[in-house]
PDB file of N, CA and C in Angstrom:
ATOM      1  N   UNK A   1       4.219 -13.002  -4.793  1.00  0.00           N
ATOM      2  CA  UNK A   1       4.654 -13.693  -5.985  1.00  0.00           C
ATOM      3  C   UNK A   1       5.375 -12.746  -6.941  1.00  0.00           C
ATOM      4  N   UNK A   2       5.181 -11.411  -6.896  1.00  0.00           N
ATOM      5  CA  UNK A   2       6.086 -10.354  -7.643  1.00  0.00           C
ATOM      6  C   UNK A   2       7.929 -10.048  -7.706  1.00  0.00           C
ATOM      7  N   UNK A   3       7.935 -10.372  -6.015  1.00  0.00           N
ATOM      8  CA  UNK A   3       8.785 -10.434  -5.799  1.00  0.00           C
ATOM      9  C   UNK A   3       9.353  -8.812  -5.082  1.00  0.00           C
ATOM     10  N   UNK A   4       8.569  -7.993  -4.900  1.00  0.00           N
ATOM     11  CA  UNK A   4       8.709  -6.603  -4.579  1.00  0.00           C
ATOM     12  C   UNK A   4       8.982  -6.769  -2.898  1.00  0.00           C
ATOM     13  N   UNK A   5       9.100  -7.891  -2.308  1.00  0.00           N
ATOM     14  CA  UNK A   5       9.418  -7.924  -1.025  1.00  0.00           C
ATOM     15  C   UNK A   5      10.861  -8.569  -0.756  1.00  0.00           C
ATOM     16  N   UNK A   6      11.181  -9.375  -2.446  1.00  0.00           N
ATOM     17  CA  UNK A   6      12.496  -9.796  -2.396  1.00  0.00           C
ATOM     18  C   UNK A   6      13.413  -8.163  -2.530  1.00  0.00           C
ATOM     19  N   UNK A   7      13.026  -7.905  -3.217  1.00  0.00           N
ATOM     20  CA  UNK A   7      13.493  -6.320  -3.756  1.00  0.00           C
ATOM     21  C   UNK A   7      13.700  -5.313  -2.613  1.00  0.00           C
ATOM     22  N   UNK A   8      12.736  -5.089  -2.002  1.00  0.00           N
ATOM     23  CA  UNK A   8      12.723  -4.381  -0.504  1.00  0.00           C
ATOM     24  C   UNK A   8      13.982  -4.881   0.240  1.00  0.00           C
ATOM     25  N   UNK A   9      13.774  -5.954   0.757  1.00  0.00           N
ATOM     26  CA  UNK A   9      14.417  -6.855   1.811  1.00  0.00           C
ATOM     27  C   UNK A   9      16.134  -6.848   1.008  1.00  0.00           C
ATOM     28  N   UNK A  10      16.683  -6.535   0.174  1.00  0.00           N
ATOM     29  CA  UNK A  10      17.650  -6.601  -0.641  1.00  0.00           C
ATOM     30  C   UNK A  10      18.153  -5.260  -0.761  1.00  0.00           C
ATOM     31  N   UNK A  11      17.283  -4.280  -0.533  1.00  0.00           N
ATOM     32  CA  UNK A  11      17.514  -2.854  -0.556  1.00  0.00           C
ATOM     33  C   UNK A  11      18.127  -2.578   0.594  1.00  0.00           C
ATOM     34  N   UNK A  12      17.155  -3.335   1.587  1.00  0.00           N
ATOM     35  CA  UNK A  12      17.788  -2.783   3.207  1.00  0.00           C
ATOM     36  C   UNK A  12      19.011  -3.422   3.697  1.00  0.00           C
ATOM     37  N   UNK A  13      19.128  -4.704   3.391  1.00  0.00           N
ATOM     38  CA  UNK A  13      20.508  -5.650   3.388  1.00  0.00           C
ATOM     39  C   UNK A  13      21.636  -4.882   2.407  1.00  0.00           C
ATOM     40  N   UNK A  14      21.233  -4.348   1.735  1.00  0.00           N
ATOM     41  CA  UNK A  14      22.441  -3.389   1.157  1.00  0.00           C
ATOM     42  C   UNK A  14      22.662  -2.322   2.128  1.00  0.00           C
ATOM     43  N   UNK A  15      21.985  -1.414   2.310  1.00  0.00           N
ATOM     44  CA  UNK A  15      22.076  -0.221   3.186  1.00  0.00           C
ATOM     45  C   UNK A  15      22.309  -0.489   4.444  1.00  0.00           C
ATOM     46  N   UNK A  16      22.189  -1.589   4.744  1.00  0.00           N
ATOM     47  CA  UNK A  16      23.181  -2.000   6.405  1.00  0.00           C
ATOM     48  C   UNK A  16      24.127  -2.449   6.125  1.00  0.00           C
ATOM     49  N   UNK A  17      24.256  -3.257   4.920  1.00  0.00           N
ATOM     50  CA  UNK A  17      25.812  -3.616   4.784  1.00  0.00           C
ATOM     51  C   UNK A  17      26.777  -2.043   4.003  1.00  0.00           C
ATOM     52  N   UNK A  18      25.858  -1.541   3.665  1.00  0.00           N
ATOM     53  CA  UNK A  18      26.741  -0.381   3.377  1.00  0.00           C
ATOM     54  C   UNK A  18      27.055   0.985   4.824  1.00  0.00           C
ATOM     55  N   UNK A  19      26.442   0.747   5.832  1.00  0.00           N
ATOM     56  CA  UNK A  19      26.824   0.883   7.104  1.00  0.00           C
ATOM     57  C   UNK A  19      27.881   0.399   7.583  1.00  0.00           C
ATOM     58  N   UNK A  20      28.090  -0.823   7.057  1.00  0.00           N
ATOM     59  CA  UNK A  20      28.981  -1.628   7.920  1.00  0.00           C
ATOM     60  C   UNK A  20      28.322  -2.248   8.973  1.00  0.00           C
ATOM     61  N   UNK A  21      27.154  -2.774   9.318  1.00  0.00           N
ATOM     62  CA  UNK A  21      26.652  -3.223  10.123  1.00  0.00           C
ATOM     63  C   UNK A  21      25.982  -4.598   9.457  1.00  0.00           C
ATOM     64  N   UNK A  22      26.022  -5.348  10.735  1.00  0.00           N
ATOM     65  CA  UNK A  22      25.289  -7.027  10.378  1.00  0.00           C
ATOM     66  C   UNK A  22      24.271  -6.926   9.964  1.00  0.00           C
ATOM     67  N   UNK A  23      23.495  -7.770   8.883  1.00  0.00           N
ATOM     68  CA  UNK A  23      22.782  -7.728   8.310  1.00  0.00           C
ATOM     69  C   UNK A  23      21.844  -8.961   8.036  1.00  0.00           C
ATOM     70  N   UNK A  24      22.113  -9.639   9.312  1.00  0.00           N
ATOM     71  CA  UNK A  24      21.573 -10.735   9.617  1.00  0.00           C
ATOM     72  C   UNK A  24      19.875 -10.835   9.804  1.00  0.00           C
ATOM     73  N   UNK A  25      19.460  -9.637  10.688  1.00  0.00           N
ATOM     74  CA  UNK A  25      18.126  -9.136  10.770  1.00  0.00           C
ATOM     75  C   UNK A  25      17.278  -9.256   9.992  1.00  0.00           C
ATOM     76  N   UNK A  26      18.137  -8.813   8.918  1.00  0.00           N
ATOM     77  CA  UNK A  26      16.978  -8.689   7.445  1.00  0.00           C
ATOM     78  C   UNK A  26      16.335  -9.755   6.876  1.00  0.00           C
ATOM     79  N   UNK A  27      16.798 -10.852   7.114  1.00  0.00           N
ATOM     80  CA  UNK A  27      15.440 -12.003   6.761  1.00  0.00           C
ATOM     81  C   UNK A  27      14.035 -12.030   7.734  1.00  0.00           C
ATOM     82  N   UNK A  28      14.421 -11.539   8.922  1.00  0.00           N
ATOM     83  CA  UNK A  28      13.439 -11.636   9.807  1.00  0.00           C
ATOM     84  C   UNK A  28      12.030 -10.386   9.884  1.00  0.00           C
ATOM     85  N   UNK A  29      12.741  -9.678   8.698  1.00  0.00           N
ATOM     86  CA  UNK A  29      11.941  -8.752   8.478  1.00  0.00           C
ATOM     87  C   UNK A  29      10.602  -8.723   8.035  1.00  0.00           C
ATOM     88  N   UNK A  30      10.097  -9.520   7.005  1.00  0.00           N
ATOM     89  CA  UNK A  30       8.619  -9.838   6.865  1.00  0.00           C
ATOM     90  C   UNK A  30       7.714 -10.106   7.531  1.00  0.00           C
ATOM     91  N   UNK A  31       8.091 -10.534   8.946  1.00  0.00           N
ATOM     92  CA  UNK A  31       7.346 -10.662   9.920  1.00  0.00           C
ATOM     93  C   UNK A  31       6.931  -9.322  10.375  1.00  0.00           C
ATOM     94  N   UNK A  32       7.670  -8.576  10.815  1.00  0.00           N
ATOM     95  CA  UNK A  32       8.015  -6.747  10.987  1.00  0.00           C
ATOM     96  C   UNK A  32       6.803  -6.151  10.113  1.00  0.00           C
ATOM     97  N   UNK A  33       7.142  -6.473   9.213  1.00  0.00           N
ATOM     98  CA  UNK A  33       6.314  -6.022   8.161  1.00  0.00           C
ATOM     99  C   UNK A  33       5.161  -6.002   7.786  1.00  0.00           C
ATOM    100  N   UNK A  34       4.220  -7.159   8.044  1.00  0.00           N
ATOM    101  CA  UNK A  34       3.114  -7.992   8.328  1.00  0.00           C
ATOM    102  C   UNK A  34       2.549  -7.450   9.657  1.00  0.00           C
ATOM    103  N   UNK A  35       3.178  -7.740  10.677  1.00  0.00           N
ATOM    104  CA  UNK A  35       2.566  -8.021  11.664  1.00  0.00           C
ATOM    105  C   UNK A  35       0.800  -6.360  12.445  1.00  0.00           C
ATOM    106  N   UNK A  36       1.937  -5.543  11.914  1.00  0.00           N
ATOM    107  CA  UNK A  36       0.772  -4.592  11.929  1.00  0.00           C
ATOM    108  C   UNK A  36      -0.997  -4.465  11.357  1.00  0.00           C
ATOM    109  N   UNK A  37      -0.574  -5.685  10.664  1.00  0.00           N
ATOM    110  CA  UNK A  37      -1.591  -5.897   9.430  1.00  0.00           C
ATOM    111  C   UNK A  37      -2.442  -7.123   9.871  1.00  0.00           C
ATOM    112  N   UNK A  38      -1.927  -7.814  10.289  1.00  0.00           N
ATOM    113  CA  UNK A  38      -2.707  -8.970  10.552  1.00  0.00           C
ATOM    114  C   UNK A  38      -1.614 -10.231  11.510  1.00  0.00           C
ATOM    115  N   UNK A  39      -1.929 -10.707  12.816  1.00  0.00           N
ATOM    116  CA  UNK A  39      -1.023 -11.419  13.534  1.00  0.00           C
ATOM    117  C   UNK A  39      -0.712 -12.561  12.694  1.00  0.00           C
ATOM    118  N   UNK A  40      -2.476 -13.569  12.559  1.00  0.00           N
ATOM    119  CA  UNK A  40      -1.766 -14.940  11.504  1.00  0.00           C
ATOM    120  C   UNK A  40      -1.136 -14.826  10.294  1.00  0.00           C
ATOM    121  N   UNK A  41      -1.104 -13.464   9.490  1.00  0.00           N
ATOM    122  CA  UNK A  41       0.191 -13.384   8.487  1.00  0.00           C
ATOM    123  C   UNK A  41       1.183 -13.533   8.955  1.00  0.00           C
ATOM    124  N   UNK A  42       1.582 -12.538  10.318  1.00  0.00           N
ATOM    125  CA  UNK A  42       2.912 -12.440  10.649  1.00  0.00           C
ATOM    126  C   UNK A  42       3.623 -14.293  11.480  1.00  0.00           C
ATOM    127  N   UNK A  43       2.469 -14.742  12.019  1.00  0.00           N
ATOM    128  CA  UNK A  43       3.004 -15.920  12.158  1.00  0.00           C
ATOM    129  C   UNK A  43       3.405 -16.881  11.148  1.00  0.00           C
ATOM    130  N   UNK A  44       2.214 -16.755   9.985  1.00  0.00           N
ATOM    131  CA  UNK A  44       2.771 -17.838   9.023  1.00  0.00           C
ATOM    132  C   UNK A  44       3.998 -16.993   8.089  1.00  0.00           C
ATOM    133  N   UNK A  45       4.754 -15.626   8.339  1.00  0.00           N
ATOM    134  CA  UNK A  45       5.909 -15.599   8.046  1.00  0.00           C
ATOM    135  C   UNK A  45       6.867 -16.039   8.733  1.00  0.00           C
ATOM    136  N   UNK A  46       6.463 -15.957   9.950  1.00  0.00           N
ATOM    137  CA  UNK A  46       7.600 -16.232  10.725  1.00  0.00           C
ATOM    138  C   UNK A  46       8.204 -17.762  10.726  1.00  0.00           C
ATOM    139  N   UNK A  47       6.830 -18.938  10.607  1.00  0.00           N
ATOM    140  CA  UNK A  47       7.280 -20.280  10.297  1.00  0.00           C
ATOM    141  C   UNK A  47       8.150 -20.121   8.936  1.00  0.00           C
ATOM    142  N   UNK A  48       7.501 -19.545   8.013  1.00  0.00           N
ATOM    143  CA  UNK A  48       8.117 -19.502   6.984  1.00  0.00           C
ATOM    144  C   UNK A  48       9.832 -19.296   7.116  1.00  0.00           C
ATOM    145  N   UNK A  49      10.256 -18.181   7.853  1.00  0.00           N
ATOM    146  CA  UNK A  49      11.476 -17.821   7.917  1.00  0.00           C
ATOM    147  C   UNK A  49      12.129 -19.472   9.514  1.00  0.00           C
ATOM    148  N   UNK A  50      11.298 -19.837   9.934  1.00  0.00           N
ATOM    149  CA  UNK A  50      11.889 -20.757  10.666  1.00  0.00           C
ATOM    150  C   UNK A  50      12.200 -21.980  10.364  1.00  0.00           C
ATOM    151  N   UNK A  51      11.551 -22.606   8.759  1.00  0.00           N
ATOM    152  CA  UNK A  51      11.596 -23.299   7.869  1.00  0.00           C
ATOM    153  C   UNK A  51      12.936 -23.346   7.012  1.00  0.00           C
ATOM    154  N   UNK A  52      12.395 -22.191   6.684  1.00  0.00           N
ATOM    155  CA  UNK A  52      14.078 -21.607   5.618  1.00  0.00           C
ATOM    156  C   UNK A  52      15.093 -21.437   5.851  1.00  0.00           C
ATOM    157  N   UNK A  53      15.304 -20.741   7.348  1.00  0.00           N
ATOM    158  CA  UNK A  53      16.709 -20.330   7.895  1.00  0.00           C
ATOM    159  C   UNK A  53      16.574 -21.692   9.164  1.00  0.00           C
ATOM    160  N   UNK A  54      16.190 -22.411   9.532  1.00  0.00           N
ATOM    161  CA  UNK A  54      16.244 -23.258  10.915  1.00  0.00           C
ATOM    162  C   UNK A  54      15.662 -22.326  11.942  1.00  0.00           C
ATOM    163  N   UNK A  55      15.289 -23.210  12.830  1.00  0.00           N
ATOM    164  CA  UNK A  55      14.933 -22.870  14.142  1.00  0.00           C
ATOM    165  C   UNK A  55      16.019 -21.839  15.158  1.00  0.00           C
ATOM    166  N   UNK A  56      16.776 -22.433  14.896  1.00  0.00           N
ATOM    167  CA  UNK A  56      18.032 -22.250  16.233  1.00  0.00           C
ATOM    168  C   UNK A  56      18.773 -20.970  14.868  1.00  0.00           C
ATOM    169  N   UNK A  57      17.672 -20.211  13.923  1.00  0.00           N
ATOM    170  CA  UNK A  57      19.058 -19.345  13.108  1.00  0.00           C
ATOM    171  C   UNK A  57      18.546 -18.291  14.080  1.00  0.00           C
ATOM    172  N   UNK A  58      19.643 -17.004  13.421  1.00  0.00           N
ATOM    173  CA  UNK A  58      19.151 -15.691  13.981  1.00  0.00           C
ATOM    174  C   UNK A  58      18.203 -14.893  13.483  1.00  0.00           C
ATOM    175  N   UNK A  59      17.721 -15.226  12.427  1.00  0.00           N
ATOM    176  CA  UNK A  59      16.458 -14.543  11.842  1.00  0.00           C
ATOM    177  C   UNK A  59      15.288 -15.229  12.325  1.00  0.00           C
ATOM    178  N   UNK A  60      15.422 -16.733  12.707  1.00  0.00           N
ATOM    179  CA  UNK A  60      14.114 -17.055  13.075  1.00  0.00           C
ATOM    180  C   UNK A  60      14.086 -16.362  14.998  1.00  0.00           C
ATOM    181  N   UNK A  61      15.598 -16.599  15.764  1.00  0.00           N
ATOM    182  CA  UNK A  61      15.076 -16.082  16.918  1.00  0.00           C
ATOM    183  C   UNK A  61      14.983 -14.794  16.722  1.00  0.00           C
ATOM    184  N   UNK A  62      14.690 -13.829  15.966  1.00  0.00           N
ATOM    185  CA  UNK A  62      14.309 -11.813  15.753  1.00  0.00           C
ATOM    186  C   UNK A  62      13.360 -11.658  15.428  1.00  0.00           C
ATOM    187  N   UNK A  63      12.356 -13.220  14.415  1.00  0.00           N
ATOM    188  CA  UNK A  63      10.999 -13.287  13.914  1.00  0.00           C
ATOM    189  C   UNK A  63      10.043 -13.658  14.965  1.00  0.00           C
ATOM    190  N   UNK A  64      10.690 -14.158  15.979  1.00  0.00           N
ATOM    191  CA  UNK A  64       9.806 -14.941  17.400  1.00  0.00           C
ATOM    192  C   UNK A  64       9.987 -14.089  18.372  1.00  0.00           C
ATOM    193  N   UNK A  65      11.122 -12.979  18.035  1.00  0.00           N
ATOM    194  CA  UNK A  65      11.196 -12.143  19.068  1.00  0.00           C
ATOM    195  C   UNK A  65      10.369 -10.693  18.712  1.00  0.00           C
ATOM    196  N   UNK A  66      10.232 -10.515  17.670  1.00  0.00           N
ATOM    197  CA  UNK A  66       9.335  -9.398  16.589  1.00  0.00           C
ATOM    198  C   UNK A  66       7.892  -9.791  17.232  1.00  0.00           C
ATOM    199  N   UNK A  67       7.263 -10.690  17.051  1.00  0.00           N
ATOM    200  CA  UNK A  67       5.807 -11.450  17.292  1.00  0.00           C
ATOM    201  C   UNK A  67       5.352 -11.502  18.423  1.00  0.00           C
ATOM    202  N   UNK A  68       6.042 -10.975  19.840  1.00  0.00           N
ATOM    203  CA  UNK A  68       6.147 -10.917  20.763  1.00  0.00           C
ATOM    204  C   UNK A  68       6.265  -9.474  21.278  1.00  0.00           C
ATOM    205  N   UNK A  69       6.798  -8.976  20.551  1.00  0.00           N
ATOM    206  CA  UNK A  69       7.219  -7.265  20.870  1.00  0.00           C
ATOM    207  C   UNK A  69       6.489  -6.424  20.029  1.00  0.00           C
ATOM    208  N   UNK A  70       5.569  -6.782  19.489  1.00  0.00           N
ATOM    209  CA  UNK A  70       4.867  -5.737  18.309  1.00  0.00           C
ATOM    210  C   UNK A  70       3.303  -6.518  18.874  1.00  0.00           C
ATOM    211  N   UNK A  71       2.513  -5.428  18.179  1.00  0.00           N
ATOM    212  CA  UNK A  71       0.882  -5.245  17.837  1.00  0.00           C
ATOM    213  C   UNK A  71       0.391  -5.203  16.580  1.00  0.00           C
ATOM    214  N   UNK A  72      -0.715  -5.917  16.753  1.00  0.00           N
ATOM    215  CA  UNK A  72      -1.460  -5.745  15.101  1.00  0.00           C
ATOM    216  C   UNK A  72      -2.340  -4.491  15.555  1.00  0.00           C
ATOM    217  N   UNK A  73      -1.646  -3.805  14.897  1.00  0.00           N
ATOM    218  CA  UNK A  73      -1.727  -2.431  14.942  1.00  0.00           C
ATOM    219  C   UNK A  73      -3.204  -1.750  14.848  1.00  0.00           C
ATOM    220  N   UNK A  74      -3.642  -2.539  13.362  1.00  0.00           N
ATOM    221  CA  UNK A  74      -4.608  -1.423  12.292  1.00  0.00           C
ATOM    222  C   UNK A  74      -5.976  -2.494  13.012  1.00  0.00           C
ATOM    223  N   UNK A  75      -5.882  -4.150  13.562  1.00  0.00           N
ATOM    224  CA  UNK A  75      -7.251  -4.740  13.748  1.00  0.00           C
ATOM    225  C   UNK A  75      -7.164  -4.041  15.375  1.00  0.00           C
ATOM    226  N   UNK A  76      -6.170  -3.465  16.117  1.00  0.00           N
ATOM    227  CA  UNK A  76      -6.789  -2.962  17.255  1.00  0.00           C
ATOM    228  C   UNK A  76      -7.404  -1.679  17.206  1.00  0.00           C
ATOM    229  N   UNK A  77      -6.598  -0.907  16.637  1.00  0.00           N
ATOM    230  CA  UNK A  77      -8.044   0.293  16.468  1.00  0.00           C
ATOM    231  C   UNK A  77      -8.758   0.157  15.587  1.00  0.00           C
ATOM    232  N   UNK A  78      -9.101  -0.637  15.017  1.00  0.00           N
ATOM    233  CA  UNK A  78     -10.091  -0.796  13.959  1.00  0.00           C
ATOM    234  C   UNK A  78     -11.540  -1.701  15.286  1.00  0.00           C
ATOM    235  N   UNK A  79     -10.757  -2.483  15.388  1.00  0.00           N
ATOM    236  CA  UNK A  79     -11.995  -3.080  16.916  1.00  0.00           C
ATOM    237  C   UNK A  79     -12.255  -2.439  17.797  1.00  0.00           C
ATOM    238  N   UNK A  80     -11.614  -1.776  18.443  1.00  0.00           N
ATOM    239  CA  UNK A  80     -11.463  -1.433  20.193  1.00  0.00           C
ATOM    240  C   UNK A  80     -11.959   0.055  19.578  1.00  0.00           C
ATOM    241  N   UNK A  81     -11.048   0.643  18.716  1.00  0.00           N
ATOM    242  CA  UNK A  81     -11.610   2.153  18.543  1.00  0.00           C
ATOM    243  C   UNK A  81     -13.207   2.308  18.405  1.00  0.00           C
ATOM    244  N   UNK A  82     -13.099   1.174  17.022  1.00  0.00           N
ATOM    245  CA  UNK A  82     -15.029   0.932  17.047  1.00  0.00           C
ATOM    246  C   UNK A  82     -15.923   0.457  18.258  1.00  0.00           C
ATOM    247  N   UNK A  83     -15.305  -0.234  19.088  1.00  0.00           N
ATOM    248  CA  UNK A  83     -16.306  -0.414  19.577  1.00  0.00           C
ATOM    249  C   UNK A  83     -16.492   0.330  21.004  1.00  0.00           C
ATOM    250  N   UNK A  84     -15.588   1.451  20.910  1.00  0.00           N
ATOM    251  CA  UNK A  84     -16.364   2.353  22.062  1.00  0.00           C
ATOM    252  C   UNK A  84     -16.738   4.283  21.554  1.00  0.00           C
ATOM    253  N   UNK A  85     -16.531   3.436  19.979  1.00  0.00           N
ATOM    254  CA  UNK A  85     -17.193   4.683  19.561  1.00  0.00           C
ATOM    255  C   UNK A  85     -16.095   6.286  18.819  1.00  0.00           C
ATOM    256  N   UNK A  86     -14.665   5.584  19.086  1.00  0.00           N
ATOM    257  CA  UNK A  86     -13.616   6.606  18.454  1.00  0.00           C
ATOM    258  C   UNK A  86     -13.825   7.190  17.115  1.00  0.00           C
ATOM    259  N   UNK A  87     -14.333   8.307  16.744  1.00  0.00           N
ATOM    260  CA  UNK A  87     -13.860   8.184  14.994  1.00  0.00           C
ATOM    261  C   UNK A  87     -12.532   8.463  14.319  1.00  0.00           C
ATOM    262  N   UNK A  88     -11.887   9.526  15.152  1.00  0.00           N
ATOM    263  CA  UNK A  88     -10.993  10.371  14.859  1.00  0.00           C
ATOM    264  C   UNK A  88      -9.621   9.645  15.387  1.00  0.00           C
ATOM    265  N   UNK A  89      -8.752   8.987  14.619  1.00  0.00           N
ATOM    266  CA  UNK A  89      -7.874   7.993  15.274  1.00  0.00           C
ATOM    267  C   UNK A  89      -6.473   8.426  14.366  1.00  0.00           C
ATOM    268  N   UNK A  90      -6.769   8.992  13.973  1.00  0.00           N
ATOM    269  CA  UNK A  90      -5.238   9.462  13.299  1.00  0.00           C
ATOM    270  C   UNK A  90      -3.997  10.045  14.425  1.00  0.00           C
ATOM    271  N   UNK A  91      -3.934  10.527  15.377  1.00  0.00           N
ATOM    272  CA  UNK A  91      -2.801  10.442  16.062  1.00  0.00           C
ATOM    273  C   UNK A  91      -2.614   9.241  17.222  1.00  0.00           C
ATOM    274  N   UNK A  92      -3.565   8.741  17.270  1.00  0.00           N
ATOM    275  CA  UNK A  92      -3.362   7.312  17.755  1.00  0.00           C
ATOM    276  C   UNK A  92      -2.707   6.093  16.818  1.00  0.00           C
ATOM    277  N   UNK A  93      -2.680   6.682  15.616  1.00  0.00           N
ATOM    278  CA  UNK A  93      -2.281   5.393  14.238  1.00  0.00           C
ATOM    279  C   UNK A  93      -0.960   5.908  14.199  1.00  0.00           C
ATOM    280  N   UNK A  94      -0.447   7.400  14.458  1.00  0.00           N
ATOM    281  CA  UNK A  94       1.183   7.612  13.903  1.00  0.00           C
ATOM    282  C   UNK A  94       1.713   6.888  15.432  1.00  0.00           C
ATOM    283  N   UNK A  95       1.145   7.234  16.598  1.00  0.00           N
ATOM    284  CA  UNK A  95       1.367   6.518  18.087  1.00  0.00           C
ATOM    285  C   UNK A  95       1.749   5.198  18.044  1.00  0.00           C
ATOM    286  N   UNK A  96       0.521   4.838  17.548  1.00  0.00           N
ATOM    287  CA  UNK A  96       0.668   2.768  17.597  1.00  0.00           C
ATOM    288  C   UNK A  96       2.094   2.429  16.452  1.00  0.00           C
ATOM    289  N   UNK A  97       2.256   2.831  15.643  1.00  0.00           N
ATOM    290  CA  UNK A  97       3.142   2.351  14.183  1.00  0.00           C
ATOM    291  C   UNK A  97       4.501   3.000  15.073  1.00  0.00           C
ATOM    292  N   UNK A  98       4.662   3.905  15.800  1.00  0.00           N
ATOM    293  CA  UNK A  98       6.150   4.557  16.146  1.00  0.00           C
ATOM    294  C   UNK A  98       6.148   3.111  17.293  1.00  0.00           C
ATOM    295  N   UNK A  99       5.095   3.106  18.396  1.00  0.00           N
ATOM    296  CA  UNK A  99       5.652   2.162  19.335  1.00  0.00           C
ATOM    297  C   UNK A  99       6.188   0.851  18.096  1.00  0.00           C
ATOM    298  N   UNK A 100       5.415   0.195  17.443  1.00  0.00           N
ATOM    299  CA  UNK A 100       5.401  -0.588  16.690  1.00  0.00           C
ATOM    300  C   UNK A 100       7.062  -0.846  16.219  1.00  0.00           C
ATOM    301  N   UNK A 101       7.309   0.683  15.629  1.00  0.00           N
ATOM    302  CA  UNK A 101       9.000   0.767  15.487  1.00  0.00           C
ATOM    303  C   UNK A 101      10.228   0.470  16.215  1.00  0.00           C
ATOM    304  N   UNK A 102       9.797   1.184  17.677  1.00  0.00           N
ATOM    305  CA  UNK A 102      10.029   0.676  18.674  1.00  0.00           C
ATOM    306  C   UNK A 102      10.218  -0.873  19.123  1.00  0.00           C
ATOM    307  N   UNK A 103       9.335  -1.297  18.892  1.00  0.00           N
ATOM    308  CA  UNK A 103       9.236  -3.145  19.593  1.00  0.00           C
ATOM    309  C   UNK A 103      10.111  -3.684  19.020  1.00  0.00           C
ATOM    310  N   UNK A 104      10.186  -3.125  16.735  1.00  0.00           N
ATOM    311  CA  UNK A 104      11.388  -4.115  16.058  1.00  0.00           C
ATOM    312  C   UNK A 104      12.445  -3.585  16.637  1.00  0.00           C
ATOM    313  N   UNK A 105      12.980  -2.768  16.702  1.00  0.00           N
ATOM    314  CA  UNK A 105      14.573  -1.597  17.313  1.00  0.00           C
ATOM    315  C   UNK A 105      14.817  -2.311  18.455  1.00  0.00           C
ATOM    316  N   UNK A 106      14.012  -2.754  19.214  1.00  0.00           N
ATOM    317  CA  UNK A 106      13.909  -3.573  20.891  1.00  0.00           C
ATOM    318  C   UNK A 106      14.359  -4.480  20.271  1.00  0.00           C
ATOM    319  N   UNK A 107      13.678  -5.485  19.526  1.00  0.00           N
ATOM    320  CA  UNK A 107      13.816  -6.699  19.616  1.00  0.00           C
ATOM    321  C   UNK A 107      15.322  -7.021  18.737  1.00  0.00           C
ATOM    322  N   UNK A 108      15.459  -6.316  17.429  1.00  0.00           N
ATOM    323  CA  UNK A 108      16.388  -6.558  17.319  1.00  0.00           C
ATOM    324  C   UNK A 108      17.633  -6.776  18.358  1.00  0.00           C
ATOM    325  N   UNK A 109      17.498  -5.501  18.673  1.00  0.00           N
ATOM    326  CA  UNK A 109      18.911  -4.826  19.582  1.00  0.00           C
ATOM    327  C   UNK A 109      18.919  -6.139  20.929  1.00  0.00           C
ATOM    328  N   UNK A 110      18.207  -6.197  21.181  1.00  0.00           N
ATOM    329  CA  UNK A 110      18.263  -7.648  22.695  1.00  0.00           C
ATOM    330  C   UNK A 110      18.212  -9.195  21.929  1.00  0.00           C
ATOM    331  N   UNK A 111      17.957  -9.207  20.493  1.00  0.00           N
ATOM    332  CA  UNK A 111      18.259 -10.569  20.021  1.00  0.00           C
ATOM    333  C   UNK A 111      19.842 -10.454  19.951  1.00  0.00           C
ATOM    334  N   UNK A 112      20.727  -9.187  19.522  1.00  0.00           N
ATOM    335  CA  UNK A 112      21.937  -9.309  19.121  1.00  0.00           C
ATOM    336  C   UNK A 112      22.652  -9.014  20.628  1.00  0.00           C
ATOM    337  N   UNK A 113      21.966  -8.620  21.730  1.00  0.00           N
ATOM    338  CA  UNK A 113      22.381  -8.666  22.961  1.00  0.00           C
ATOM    339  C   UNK A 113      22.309 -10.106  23.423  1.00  0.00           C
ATOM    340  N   UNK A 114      21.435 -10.864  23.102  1.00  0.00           N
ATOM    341  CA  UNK A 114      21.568 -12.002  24.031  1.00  0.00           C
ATOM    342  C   UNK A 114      22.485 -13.566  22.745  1.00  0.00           C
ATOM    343  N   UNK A 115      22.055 -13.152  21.552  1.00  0.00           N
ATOM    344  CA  UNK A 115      22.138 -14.371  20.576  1.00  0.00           C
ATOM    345  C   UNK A 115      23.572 -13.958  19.752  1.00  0.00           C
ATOM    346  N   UNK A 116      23.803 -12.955  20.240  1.00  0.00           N
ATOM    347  CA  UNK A 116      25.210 -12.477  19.120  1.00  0.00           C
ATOM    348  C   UNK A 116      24.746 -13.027  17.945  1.00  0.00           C
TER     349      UNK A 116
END
């Protein structure tokens, strides 16, 4: 409700358009964003962005393709680490968040490979 995610998301849509690059992605980003944190956030962003932009836009197919290519990051080692006893999980957390980086960089790059 602050609006500090309109602000974000407006920062980065500048800095790709000041690349010179499409900047279409960037609505689909809150999902990205979320999803490490908790999956049913990242889904009820993603309706959200499939609501707002349509089904058939390109931010909703990068938000369905994000949700698919990423992990909730922090409830899997927070479960799985606990429950076989891990304490020490800090280079497993910079691990999980880089693949994590990875999955959006994927997904983007093969939404604009297959959806132009």
């Amino acid at each position: 409700a602050s609006g500090a995610l309109g602000y974000v998301l407006d920062g980065i849509r500048w800095c790709v358009t000041t690349l010179g690059a499409d900047a279409r992605f960037v609505d689909a980003l809150p999902t990205a964003l979320v999803k490490p944190f908790s999956g049913s956030a990242a889904r009820a962003m993603l309706i959200e962005t499939m609501q707002s932009h349509g089904v058939d836009s390109f931010p909703a197919l990068v938000a369905a393709t994000l949700q698919g290519s990423t992990e909730t990051t922090f409830y899997v080692l927070a479960v799985y680490f606990g429950a076989v006893g891990i304490q020490r999980a800090r280079h497993a957390v910079g691990c999980a968040l880089l693949a994590d980086l990875a999955g959006v960089l994927a997904s983007i790059g093969v939404c604009y490979w297959f959806f132009g």
